[in-house]
Protein backbone atom coordinates (compact mmCIF):
# COMPACT_ATOMS: atom_id res chain seq x y z
CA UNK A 1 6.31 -11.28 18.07
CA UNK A 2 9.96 -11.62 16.91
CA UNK A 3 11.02 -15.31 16.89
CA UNK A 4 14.45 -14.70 17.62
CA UNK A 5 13.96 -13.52 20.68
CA UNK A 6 11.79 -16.08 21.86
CA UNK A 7 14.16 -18.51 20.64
CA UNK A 8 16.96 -16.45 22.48
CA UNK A 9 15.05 -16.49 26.05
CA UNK A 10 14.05 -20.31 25.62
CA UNK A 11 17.67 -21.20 24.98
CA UNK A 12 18.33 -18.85 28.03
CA UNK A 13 16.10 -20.45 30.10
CA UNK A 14 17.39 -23.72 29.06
CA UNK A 15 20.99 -23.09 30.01
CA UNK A 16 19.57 -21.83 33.38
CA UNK A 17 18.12 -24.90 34.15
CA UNK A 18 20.97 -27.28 33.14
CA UNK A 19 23.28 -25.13 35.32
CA UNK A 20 25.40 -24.49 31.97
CA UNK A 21 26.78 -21.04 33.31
CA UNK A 22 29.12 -21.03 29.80
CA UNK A 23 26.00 -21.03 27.59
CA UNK A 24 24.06 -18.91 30.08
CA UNK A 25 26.74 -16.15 30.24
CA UNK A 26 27.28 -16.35 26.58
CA UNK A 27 23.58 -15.22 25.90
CA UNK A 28 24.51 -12.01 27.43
CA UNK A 29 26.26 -8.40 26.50
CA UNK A 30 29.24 -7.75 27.64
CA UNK A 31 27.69 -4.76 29.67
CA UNK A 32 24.42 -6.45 30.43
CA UNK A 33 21.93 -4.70 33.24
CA UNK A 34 21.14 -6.89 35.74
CA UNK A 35 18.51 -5.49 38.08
CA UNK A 36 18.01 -7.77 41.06
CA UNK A 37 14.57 -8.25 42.41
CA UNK A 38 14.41 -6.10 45.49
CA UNK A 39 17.78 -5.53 44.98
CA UNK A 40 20.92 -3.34 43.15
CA UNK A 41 21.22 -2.99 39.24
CA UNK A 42 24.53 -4.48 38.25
CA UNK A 43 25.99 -4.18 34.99
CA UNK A 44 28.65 -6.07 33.08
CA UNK A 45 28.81 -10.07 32.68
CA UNK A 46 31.51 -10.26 35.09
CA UNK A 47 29.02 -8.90 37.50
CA UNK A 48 26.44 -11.75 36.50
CA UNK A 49 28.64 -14.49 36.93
CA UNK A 50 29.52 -13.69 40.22
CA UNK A 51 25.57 -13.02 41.55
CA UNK A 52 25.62 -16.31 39.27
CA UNK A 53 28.01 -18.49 41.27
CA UNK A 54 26.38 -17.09 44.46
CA UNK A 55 23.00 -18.35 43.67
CA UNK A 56 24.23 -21.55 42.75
CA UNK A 57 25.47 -22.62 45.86
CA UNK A 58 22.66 -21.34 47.70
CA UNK A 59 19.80 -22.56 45.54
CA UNK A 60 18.87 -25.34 43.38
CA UNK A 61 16.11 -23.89 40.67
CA UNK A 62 14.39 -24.94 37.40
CA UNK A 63 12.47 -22.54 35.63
CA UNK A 64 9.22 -23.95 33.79
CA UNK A 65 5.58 -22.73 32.64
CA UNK A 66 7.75 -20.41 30.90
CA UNK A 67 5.84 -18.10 28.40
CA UNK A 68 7.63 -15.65 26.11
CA UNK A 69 5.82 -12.13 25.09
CA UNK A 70 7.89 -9.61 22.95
CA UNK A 71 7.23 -6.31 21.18
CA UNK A 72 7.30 -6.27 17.35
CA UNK A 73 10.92 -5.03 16.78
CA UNK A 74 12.03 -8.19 19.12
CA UNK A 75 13.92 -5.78 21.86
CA UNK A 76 11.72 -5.93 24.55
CA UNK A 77 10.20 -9.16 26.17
CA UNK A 78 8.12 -10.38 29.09
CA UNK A 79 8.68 -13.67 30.59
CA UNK A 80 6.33 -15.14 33.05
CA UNK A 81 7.12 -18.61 34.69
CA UNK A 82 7.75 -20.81 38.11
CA UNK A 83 10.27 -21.33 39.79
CA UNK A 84 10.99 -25.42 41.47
CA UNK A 85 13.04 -24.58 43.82
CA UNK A 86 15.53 -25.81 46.63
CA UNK A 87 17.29 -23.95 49.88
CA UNK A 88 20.65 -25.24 49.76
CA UNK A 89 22.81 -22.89 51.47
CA UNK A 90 21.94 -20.13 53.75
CA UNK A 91 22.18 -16.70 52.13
CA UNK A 92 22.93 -13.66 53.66
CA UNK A 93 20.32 -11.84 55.45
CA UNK A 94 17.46 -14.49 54.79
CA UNK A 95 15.94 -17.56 56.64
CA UNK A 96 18.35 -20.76 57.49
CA UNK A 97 18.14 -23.19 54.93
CA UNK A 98 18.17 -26.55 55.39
CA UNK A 99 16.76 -27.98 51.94
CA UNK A 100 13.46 -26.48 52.07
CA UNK A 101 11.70 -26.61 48.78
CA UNK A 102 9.57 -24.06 46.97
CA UNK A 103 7.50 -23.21 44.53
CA UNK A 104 7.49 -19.23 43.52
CA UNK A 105 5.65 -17.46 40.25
CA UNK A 106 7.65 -15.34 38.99
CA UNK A 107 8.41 -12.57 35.88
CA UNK A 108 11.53 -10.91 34.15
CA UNK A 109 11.42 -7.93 31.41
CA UNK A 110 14.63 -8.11 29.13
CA UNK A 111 16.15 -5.76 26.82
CA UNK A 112 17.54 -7.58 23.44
CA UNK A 113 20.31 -6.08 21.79
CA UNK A 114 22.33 -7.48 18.64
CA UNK A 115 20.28 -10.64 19.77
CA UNK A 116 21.86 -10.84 23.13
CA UNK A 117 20.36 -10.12 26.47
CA UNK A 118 21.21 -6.21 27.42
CA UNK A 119 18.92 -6.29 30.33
CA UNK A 120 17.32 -8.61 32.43
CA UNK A 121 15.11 -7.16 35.37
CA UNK A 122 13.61 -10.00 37.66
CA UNK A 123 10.62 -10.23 40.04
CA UNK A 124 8.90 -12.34 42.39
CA UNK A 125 7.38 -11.70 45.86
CA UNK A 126 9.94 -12.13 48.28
CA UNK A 127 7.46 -12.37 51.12
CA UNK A 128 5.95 -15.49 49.41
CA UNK A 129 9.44 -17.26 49.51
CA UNK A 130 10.06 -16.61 52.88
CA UNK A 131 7.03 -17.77 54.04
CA UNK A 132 7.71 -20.80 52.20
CA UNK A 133 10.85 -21.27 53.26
CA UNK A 134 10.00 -20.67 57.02
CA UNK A 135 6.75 -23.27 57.21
């Protein structure tokens, strides 16, 4: 297992959960993948800070029981974890929010390149959200 990348997705994590979008963003490649769960693939930072800002005002989340599995060669990882959530804002296409929590497991696979995020591809079961958010 290659410690810097473990180190890298902590401190990526980290900024996530402090909302530090500067730090966040600057753990990324300029022409990052982003592939949304159940979703598009976007590429480029610019990209990521806008799905960024978007989930921001929608949702309040920390990310925790986070546990870091990489290849040898450190670029390729596995990150399971929950998300502690709160519905904010109502986003397009899904249930009304109205500061429903939640509490959602949760994975990502990541690409590392020059020991910065080159791909980040998230999943969780949508279902399970919107049955939590709809209770």
């Amino acid at each position: 297992m290659s410690q810097a990348t473990v180190k890298l997705l902590q401190d990526y994590y980290a900024a996530f959960n402090k909302q530090d979008m500067d730090t966040f963003l600057s753990l990324l490649t300029d022409d990052v993948i982003h592939d949304i769960n159940q979703g598009a693939r976007e590429v480029g930072k610019v990209a990521f800070a806008a799905f960024m800002e978007r989930m921001n005002q929608n949702y309040k989340e920390t990310i925790v029981d986070i546990e870091v599995m990489t290849n040898t060669a450190g670029d390729r990882a596995a990150v399971e974890f929950t998300v502690l959530g709160e519905y904010l804002a109502t986003d397009e296409g899904l249930p009304e929010a109205n500061g429903q929590t939640y509490k959602l497991p949760a994975g990502a696979f990541f690409e590392i390149r020059d020991g910065l995020v080159a791909r980040v591809t998230n999943y969780y079961n949508l279902e399970d959200w919107i049955a939590q958010v709809s209770a």
